[in-house]
PDB file of N, CA and C in Angstrom:
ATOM      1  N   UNK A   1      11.004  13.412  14.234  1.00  0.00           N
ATOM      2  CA  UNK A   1      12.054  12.424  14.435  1.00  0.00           C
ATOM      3  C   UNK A   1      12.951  12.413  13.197  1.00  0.00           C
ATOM      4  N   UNK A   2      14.419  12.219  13.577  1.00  0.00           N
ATOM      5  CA  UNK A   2      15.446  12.274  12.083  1.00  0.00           C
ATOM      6  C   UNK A   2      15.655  11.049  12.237  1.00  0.00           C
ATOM      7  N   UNK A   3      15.344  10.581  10.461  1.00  0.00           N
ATOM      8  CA  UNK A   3      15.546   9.281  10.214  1.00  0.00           C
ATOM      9  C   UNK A   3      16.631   9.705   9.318  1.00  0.00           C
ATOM     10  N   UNK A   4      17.469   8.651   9.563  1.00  0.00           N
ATOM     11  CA  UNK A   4      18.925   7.997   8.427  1.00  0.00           C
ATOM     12  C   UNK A   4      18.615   7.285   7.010  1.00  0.00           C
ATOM     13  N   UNK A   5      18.040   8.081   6.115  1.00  0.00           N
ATOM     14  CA  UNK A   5      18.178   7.420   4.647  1.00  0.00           C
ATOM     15  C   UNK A   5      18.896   6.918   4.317  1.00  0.00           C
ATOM     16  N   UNK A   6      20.320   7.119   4.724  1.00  0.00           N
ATOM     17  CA  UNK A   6      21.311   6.353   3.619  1.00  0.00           C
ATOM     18  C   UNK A   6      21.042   5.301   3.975  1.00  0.00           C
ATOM     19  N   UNK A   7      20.410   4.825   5.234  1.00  0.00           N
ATOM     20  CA  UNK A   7      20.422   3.062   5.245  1.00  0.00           C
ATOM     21  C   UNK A   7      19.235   2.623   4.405  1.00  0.00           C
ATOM     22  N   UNK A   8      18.554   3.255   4.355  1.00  0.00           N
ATOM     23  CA  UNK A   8      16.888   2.702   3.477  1.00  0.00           C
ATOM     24  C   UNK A   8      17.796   3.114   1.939  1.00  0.00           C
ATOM     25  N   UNK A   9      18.069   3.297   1.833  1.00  0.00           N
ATOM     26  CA  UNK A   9      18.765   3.541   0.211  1.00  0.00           C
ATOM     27  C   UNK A   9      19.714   3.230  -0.089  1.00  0.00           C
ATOM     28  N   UNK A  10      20.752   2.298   0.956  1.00  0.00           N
ATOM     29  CA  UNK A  10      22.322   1.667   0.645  1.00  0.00           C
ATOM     30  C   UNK A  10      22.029   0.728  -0.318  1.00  0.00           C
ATOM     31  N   UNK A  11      20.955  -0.206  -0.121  1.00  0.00           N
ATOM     32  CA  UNK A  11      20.534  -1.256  -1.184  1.00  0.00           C
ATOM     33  C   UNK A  11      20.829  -1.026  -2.617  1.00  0.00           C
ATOM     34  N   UNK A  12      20.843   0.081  -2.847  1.00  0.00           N
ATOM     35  CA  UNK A  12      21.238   0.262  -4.213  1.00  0.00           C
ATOM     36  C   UNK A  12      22.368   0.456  -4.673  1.00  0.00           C
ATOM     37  N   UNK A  13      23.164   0.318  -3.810  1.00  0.00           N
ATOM     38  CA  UNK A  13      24.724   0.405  -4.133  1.00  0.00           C
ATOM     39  C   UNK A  13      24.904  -0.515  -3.668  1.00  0.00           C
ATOM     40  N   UNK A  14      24.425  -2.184  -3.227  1.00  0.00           N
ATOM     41  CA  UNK A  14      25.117  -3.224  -3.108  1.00  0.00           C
ATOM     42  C   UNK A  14      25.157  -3.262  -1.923  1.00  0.00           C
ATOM     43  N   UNK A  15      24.704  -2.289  -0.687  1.00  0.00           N
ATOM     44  CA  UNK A  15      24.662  -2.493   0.961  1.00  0.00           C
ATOM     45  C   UNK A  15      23.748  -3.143   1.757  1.00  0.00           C
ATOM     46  N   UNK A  16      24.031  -3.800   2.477  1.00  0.00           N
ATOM     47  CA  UNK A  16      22.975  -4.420   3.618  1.00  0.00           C
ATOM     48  C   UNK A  16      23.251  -3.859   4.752  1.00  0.00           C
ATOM     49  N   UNK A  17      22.605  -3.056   5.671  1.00  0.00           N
ATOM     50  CA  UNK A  17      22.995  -2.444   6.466  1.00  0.00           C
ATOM     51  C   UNK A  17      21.675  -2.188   8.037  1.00  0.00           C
ATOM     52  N   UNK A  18      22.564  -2.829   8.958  1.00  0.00           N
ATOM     53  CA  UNK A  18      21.604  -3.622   9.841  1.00  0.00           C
ATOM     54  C   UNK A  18      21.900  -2.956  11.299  1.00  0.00           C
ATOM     55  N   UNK A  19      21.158  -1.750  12.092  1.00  0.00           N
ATOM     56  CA  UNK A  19      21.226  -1.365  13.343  1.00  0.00           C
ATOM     57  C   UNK A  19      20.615  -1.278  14.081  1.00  0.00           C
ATOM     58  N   UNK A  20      21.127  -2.671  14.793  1.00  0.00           N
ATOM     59  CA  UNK A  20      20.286  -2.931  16.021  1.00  0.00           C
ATOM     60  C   UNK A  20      19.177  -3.516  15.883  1.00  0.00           C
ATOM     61  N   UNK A  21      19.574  -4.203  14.783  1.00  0.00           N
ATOM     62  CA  UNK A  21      17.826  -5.173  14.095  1.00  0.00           C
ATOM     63  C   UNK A  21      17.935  -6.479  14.808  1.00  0.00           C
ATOM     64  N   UNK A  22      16.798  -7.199  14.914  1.00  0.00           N
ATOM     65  CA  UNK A  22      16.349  -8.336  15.613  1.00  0.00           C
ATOM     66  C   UNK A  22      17.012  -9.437  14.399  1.00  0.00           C
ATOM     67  N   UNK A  23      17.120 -10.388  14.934  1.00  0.00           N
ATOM     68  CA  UNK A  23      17.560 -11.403  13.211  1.00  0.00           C
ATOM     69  C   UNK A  23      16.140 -11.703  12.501  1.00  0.00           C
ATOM     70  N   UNK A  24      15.052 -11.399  13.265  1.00  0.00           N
ATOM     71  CA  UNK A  24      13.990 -11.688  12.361  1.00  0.00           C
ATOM     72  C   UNK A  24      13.785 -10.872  11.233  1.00  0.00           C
ATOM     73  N   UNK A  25      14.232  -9.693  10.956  1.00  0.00           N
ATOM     74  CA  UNK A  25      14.689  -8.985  10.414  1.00  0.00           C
ATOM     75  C   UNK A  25      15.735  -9.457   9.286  1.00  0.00           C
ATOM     76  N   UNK A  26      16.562  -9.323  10.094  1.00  0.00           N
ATOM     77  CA  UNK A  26      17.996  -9.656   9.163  1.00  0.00           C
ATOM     78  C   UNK A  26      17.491 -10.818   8.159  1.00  0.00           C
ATOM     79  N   UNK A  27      16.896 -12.074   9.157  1.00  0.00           N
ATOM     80  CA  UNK A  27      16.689 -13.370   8.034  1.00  0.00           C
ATOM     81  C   UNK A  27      16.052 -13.047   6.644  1.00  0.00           C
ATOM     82  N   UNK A  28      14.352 -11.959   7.645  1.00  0.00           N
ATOM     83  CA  UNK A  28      13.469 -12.116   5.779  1.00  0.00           C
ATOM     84  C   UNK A  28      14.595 -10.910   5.188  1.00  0.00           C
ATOM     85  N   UNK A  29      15.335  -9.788   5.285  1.00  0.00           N
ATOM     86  CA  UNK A  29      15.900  -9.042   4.116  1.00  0.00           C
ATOM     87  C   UNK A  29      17.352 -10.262   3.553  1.00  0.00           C
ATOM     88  N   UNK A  30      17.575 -11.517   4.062  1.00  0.00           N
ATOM     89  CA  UNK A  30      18.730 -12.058   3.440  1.00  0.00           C
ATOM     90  C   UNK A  30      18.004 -13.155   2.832  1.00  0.00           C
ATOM     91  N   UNK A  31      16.616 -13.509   3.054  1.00  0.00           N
ATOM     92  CA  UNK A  31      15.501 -14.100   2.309  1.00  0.00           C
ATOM     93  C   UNK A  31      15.439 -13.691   1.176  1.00  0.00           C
ATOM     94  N   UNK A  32      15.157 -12.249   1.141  1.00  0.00           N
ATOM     95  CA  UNK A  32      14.714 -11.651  -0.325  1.00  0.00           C
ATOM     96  C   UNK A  32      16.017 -11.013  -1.087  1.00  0.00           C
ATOM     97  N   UNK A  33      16.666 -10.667  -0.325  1.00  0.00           N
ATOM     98  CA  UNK A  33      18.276 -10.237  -1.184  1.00  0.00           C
ATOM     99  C   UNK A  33      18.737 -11.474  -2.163  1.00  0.00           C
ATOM    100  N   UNK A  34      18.811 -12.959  -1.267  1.00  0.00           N
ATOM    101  CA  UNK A  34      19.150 -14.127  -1.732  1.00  0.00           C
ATOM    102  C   UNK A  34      18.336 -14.935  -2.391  1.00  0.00           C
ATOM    103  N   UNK A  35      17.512 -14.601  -2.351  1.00  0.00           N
ATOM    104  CA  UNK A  35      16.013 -15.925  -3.070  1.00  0.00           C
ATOM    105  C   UNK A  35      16.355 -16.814  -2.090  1.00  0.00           C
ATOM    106  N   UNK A  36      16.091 -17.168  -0.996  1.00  0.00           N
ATOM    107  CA  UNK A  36      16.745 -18.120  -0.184  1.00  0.00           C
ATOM    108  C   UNK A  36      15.473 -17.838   0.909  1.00  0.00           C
ATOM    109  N   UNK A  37      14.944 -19.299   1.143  1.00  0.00           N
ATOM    110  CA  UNK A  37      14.291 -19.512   2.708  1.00  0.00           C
ATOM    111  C   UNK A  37      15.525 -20.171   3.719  1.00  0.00           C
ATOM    112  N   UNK A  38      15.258 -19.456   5.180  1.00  0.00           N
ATOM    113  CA  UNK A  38      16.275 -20.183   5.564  1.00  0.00           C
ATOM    114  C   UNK A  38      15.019 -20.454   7.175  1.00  0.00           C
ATOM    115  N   UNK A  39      16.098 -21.406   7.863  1.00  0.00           N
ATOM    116  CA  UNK A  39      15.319 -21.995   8.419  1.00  0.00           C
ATOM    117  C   UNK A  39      15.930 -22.117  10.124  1.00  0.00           C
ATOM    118  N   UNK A  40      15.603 -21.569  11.133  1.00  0.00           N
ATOM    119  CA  UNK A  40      16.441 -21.216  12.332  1.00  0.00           C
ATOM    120  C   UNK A  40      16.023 -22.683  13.402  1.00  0.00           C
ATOM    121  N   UNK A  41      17.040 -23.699  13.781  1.00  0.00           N
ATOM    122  CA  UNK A  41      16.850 -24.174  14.868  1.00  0.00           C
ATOM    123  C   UNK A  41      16.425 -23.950  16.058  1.00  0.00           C
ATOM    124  N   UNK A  42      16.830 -22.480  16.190  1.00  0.00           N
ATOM    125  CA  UNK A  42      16.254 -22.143  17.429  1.00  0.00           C
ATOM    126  C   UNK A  42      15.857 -21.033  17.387  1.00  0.00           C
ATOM    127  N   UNK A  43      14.736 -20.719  17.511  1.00  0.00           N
ATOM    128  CA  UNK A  43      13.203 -19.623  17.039  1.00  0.00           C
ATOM    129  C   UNK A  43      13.858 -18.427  17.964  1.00  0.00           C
ATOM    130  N   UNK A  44      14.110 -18.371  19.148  1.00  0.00           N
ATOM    131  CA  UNK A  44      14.686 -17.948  19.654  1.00  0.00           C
ATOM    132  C   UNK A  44      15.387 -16.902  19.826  1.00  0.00           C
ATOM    133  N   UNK A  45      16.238 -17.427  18.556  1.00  0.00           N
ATOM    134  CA  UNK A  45      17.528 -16.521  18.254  1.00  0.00           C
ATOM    135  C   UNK A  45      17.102 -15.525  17.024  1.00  0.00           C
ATOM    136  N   UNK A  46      15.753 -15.762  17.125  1.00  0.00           N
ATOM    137  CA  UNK A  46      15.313 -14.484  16.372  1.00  0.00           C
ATOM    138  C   UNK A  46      15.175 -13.215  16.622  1.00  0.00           C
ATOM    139  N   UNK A  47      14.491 -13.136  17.574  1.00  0.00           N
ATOM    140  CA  UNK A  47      14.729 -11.704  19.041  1.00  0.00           C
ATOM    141  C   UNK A  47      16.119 -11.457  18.703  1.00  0.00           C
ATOM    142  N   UNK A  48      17.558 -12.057  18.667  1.00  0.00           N
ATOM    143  CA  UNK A  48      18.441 -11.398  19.122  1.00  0.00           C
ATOM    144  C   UNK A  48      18.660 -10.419  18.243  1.00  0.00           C
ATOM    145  N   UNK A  49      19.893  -9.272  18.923  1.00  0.00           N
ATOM    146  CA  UNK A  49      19.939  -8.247  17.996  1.00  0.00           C
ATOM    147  C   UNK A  49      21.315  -7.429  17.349  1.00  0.00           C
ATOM    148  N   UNK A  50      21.400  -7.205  15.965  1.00  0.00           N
ATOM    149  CA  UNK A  50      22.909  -7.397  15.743  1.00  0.00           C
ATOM    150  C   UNK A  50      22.933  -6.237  14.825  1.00  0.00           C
ATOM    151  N   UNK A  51      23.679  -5.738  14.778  1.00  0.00           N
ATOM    152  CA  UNK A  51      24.344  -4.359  13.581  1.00  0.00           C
ATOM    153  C   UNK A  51      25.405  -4.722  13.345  1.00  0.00           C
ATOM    154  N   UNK A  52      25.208  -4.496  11.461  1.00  0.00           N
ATOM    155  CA  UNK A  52      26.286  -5.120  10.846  1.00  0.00           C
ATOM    156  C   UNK A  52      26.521  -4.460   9.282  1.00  0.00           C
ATOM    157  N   UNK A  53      27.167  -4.106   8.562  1.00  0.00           N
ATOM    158  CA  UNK A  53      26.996  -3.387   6.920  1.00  0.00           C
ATOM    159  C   UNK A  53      27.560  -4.295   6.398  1.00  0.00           C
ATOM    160  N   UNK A  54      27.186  -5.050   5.100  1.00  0.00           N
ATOM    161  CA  UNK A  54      27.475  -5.812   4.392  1.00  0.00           C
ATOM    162  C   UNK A  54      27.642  -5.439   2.680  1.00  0.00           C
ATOM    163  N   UNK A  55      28.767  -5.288   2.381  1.00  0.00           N
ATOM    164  CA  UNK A  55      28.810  -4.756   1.114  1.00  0.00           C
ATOM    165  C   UNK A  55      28.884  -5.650  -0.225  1.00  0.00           C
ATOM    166  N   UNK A  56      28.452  -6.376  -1.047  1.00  0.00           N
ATOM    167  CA  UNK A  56      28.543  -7.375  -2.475  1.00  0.00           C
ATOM    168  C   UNK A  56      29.045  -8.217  -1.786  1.00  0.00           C
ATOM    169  N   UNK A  57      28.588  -8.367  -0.543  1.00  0.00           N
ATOM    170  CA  UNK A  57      29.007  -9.889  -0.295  1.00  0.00           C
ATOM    171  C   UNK A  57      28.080 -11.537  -0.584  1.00  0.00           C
ATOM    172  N   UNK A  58      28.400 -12.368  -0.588  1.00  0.00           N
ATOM    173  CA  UNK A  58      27.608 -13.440  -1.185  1.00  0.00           C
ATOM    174  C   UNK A  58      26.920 -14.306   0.115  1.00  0.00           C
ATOM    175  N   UNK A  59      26.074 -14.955   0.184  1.00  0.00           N
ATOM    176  CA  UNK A  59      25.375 -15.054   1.045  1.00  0.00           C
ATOM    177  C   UNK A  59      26.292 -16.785   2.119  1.00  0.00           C
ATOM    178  N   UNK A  60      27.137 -17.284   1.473  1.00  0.00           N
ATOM    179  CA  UNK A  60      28.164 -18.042   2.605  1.00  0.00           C
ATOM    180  C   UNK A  60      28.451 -16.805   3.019  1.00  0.00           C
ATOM    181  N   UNK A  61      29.344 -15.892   2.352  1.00  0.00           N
ATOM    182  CA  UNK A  61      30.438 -14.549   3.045  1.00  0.00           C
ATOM    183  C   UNK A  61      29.492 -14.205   4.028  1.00  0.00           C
ATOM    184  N   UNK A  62      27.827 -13.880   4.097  1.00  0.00           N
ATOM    185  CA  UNK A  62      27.536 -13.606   5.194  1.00  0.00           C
ATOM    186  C   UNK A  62      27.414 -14.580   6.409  1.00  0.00           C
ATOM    187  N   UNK A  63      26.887 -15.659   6.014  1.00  0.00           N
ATOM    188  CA  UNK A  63      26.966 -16.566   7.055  1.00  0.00           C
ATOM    189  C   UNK A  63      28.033 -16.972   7.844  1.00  0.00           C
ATOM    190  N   UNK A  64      28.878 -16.415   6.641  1.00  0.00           N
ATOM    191  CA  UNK A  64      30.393 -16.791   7.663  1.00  0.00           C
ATOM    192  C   UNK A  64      30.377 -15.950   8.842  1.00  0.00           C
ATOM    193  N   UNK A  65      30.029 -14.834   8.756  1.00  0.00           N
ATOM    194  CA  UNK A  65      30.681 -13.528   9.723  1.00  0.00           C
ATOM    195  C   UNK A  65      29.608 -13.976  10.699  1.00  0.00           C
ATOM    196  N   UNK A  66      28.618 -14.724  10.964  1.00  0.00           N
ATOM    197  CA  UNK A  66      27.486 -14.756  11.380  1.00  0.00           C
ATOM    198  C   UNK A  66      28.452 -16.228  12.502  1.00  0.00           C
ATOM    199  N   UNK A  67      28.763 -17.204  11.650  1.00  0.00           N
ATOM    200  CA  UNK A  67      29.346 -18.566  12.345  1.00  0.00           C
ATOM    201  C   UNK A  67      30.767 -18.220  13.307  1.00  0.00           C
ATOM    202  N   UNK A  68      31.834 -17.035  12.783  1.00  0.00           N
ATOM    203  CA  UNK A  68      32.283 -16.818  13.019  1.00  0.00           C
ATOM    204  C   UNK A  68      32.356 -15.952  14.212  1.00  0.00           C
ATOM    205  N   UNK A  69      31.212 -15.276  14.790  1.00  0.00           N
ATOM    206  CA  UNK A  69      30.800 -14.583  15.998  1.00  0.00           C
ATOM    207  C   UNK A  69      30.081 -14.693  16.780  1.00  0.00           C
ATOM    208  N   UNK A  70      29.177 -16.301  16.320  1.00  0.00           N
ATOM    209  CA  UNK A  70      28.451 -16.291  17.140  1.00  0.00           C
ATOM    210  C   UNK A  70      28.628 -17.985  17.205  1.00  0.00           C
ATOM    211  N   UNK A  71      27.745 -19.024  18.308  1.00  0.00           N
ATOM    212  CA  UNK A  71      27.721 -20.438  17.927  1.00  0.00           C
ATOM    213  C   UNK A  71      26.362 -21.366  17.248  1.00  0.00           C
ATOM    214  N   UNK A  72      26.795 -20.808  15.818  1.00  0.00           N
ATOM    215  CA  UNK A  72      26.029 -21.443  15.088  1.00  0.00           C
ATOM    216  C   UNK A  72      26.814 -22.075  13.400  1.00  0.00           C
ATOM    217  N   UNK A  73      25.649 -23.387  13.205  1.00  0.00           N
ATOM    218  CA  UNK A  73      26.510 -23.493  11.996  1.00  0.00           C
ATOM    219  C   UNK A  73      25.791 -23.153  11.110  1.00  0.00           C
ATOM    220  N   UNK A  74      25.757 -23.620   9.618  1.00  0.00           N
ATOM    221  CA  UNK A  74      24.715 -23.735   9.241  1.00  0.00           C
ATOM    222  C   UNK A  74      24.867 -24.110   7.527  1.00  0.00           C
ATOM    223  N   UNK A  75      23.755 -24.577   6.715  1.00  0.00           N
ATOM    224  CA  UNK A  75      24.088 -25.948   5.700  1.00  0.00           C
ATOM    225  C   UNK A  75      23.037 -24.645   4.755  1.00  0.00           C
ATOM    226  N   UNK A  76      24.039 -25.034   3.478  1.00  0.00           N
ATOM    227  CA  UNK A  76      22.877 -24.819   2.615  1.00  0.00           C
ATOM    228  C   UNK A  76      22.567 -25.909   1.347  1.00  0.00           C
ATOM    229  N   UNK A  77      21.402 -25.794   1.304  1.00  0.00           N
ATOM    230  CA  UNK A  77      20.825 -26.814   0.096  1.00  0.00           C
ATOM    231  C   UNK A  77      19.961 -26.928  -0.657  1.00  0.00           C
ATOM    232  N   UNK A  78      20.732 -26.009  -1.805  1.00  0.00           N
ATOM    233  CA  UNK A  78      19.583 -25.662  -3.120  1.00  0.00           C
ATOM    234  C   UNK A  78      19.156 -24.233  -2.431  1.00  0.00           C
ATOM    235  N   UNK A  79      18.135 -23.635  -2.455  1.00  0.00           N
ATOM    236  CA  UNK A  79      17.753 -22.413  -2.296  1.00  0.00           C
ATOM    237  C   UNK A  79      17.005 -22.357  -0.618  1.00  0.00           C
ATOM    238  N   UNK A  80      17.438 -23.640   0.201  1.00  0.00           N
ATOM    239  CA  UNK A  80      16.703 -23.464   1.419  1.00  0.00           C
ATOM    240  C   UNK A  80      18.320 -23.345   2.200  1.00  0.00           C
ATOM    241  N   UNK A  81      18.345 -22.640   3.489  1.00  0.00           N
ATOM    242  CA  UNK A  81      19.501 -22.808   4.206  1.00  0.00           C
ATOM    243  C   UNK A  81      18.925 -23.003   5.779  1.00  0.00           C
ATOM    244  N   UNK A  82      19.952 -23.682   6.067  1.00  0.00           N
ATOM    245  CA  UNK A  82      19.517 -24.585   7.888  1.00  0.00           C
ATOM    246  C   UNK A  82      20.432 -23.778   8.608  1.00  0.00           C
ATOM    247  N   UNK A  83      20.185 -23.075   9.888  1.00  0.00           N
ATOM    248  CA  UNK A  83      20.639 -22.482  10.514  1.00  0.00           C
ATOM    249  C   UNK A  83      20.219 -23.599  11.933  1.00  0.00           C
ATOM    250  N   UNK A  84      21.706 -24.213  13.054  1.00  0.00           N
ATOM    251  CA  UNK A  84      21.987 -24.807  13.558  1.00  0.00           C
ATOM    252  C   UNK A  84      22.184 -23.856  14.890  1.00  0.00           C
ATOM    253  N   UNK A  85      21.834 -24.152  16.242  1.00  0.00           N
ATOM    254  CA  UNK A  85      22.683 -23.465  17.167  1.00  0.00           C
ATOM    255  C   UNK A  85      22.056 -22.277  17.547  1.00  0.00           C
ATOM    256  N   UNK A  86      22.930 -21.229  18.488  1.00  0.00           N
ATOM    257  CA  UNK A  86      22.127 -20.497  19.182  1.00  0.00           C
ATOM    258  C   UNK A  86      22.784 -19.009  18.929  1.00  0.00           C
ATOM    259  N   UNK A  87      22.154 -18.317  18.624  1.00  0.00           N
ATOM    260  CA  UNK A  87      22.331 -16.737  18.447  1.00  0.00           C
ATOM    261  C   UNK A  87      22.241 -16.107  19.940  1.00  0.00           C
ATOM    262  N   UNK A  88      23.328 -14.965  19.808  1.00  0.00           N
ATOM    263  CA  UNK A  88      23.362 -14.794  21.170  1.00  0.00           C
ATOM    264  C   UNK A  88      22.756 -15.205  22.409  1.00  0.00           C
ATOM    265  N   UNK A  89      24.284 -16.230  22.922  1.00  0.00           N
ATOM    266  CA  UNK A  89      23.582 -16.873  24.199  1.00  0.00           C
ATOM    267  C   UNK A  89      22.977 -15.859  25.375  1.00  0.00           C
ATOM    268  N   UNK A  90      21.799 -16.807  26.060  1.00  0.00           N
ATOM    269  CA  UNK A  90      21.445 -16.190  26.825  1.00  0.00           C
ATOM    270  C   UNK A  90      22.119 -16.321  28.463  1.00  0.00           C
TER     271      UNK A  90
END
């Protein structure tokens, strides 16, 4: 099977780079990128599944692109963040 390194190795040039990953996924690598627990209203919307490359962006800049495409909001406070709403409706 051919696997794609540059995505297992973008991290080092400042990339987050996400295909076709579940958000359970996405959350723990923006967990550990950010020092940040975050916390999903709806468990749910963890299954869903999203590809996305994120370059030195800061972790609102991601949430934005996240609020901005999908209907969710979401709060941060201190090193925990609240994720509101529903990731791709069903």
């Amino acid at each position: 099977e051919t696997v794609n390194t540059e995505n297992y190795i973008a991290w080092k040039n400042g990339w987050m780079i996400f295909e076709d990953k579940p958000f359970s996924y996405i959350k723990e690598t923006l967990e550990r990128w950010y020092d940040v627990s975050i916390v999903m209203e709806d468990e749910n919307s963890l299954s869903c599944a999203f590809s996305a490359k994120f370059k030195d962006k800061t972790l609102p800049e991601v949430l934005e692109i996240f609020r901005n495409t999908e209907s969710i909001s979401y709060r941060i406070a201190g090193d925990q963040v609240f994720i509101q709403g529903r990731l791709c409706e069903y």
